[in-house]
Protein backbone atom coordinates (compact mmCIF):
# COMPACT_ATOMS: atom_id res chain seq x y z
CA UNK A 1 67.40 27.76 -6.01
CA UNK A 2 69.20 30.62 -4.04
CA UNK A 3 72.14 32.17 -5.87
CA UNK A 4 74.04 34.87 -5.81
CA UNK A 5 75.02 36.19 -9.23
CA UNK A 6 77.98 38.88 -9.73
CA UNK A 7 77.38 40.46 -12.96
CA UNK A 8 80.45 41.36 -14.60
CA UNK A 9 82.11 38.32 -12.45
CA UNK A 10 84.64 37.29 -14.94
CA UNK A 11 85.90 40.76 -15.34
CA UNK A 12 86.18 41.19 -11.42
CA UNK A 13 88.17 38.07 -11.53
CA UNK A 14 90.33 38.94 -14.25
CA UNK A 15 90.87 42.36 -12.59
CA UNK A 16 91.00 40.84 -9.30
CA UNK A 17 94.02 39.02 -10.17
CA UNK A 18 95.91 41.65 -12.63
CA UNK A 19 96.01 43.71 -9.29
CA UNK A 20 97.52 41.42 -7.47
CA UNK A 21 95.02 39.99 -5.51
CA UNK A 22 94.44 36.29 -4.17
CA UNK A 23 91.93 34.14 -6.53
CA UNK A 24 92.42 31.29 -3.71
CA UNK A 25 90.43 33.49 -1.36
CA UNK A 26 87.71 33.53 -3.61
CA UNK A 27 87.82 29.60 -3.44
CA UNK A 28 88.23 29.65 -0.12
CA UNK A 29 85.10 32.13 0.45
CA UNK A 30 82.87 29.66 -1.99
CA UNK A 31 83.59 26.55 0.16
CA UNK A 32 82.83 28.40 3.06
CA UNK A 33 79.77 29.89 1.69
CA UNK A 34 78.81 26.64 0.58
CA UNK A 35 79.49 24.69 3.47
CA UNK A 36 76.90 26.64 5.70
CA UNK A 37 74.53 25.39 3.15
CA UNK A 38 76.11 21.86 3.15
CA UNK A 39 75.66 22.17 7.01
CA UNK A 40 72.12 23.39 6.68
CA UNK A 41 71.04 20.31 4.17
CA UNK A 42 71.78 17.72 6.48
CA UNK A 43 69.05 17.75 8.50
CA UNK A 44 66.38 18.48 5.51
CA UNK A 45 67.96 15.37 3.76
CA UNK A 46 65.76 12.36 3.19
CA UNK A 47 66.81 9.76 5.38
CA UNK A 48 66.71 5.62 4.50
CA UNK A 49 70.36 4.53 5.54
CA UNK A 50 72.23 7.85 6.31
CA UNK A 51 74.16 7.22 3.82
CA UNK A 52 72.92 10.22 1.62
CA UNK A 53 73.19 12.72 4.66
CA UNK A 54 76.89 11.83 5.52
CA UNK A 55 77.50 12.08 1.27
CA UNK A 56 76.57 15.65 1.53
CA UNK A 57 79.87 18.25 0.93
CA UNK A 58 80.96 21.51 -0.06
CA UNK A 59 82.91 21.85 -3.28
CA UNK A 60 84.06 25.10 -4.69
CA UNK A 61 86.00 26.91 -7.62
CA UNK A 62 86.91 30.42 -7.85
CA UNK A 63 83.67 31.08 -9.51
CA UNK A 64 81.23 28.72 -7.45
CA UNK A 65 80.04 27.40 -4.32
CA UNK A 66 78.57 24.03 -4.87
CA UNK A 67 76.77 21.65 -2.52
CA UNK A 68 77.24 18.04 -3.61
CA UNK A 69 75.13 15.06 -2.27
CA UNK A 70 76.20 11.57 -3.53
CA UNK A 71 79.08 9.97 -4.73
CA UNK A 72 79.96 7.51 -7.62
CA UNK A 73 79.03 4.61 -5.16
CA UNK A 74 76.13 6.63 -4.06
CA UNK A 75 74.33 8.01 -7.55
CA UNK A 76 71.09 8.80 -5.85
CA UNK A 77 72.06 12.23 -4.62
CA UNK A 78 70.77 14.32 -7.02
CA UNK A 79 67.76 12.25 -7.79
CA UNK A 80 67.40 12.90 -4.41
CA UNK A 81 66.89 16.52 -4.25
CA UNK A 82 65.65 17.03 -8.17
CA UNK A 83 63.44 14.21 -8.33
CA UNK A 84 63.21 12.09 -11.42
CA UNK A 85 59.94 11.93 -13.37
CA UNK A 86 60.11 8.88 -15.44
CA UNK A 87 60.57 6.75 -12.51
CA UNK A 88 57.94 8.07 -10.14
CA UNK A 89 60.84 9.64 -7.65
CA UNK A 90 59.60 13.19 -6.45
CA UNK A 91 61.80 16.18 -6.10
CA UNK A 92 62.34 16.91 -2.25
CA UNK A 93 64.69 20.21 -3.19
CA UNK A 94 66.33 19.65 0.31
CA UNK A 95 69.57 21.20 -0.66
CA UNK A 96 67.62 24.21 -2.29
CA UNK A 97 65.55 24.80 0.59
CA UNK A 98 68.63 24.84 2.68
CA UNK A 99 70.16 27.21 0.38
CA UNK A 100 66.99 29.48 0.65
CA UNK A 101 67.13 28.93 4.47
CA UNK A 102 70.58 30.07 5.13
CA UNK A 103 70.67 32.96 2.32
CA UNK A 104 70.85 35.38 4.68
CA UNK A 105 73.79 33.89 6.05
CA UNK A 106 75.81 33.17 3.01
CA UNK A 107 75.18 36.44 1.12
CA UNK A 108 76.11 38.80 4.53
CA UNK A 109 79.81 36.33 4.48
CA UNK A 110 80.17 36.95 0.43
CA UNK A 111 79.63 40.87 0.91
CA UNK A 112 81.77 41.73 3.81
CA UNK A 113 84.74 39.08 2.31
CA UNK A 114 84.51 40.77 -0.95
CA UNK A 115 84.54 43.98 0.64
CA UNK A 116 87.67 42.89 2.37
CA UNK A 117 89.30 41.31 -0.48
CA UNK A 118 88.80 44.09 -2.53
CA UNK A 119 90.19 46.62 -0.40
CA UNK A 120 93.30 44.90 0.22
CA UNK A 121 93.49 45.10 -3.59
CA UNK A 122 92.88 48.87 -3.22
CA UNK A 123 94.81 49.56 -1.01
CA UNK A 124 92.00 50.97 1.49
């Protein structure tokens, strides 16, 4: 699965916000970063109804991006992508293959918002 880990990311937040800057920005920059992979899963989604390809979302914190695919009336979503063993149902890793696809993408829009945010916290 494509991530992109900060090291030292709880300090940066902590510091982040002791300077005065915006921790919403960081949420905002996760749910953008994770809807271009939301976007990107759609397509790669395995397809019976629809119903799991219009369930697919961005979600995001000020620590994570997250792509969700499912709902409570729709608990097949992560079966979906991470398979389930025990009852025959193969992984199809759609949403981590559209992670992997788009990485280029969504690490390019974390660096040069970060870069912004953090300069505005500067003062550069």
């Amino acid at each position: 699965m494509a991530q992109l880990y900060i090291a030292g990311g709880a300090r940066l937040r902590r510091t982040f916000n002791q300077a005065g800057g915006n921790m919403k920005n960081l949420k905002a920059l996760n749910r953008e970063a994770a809807g271009i992979v939301a976007d990107a899963s759609k397509p790669l989604a395995p397809v019976d109804s629809g119903k799991l390809k219009r369930s697919i979302r961005p979600y995001a914190t000020t620590r994570a991006g997250v792509v969700r695919a499912g709902s409570k009336r729709l608990p097949y979503g992560g079966v979906a992508n991470y398979g389930w063993p025990a009852h025959n149902r193969e992984a199809t890793h759609f949403i981590n293959e559209a992670a992997q696809l788009t990485e280029h993408t969504w690490v390019n829009l974390y660096w040069s918002k970060l870069n912004k945010e953090l300069s505005k916290v500067k003062g550069i």
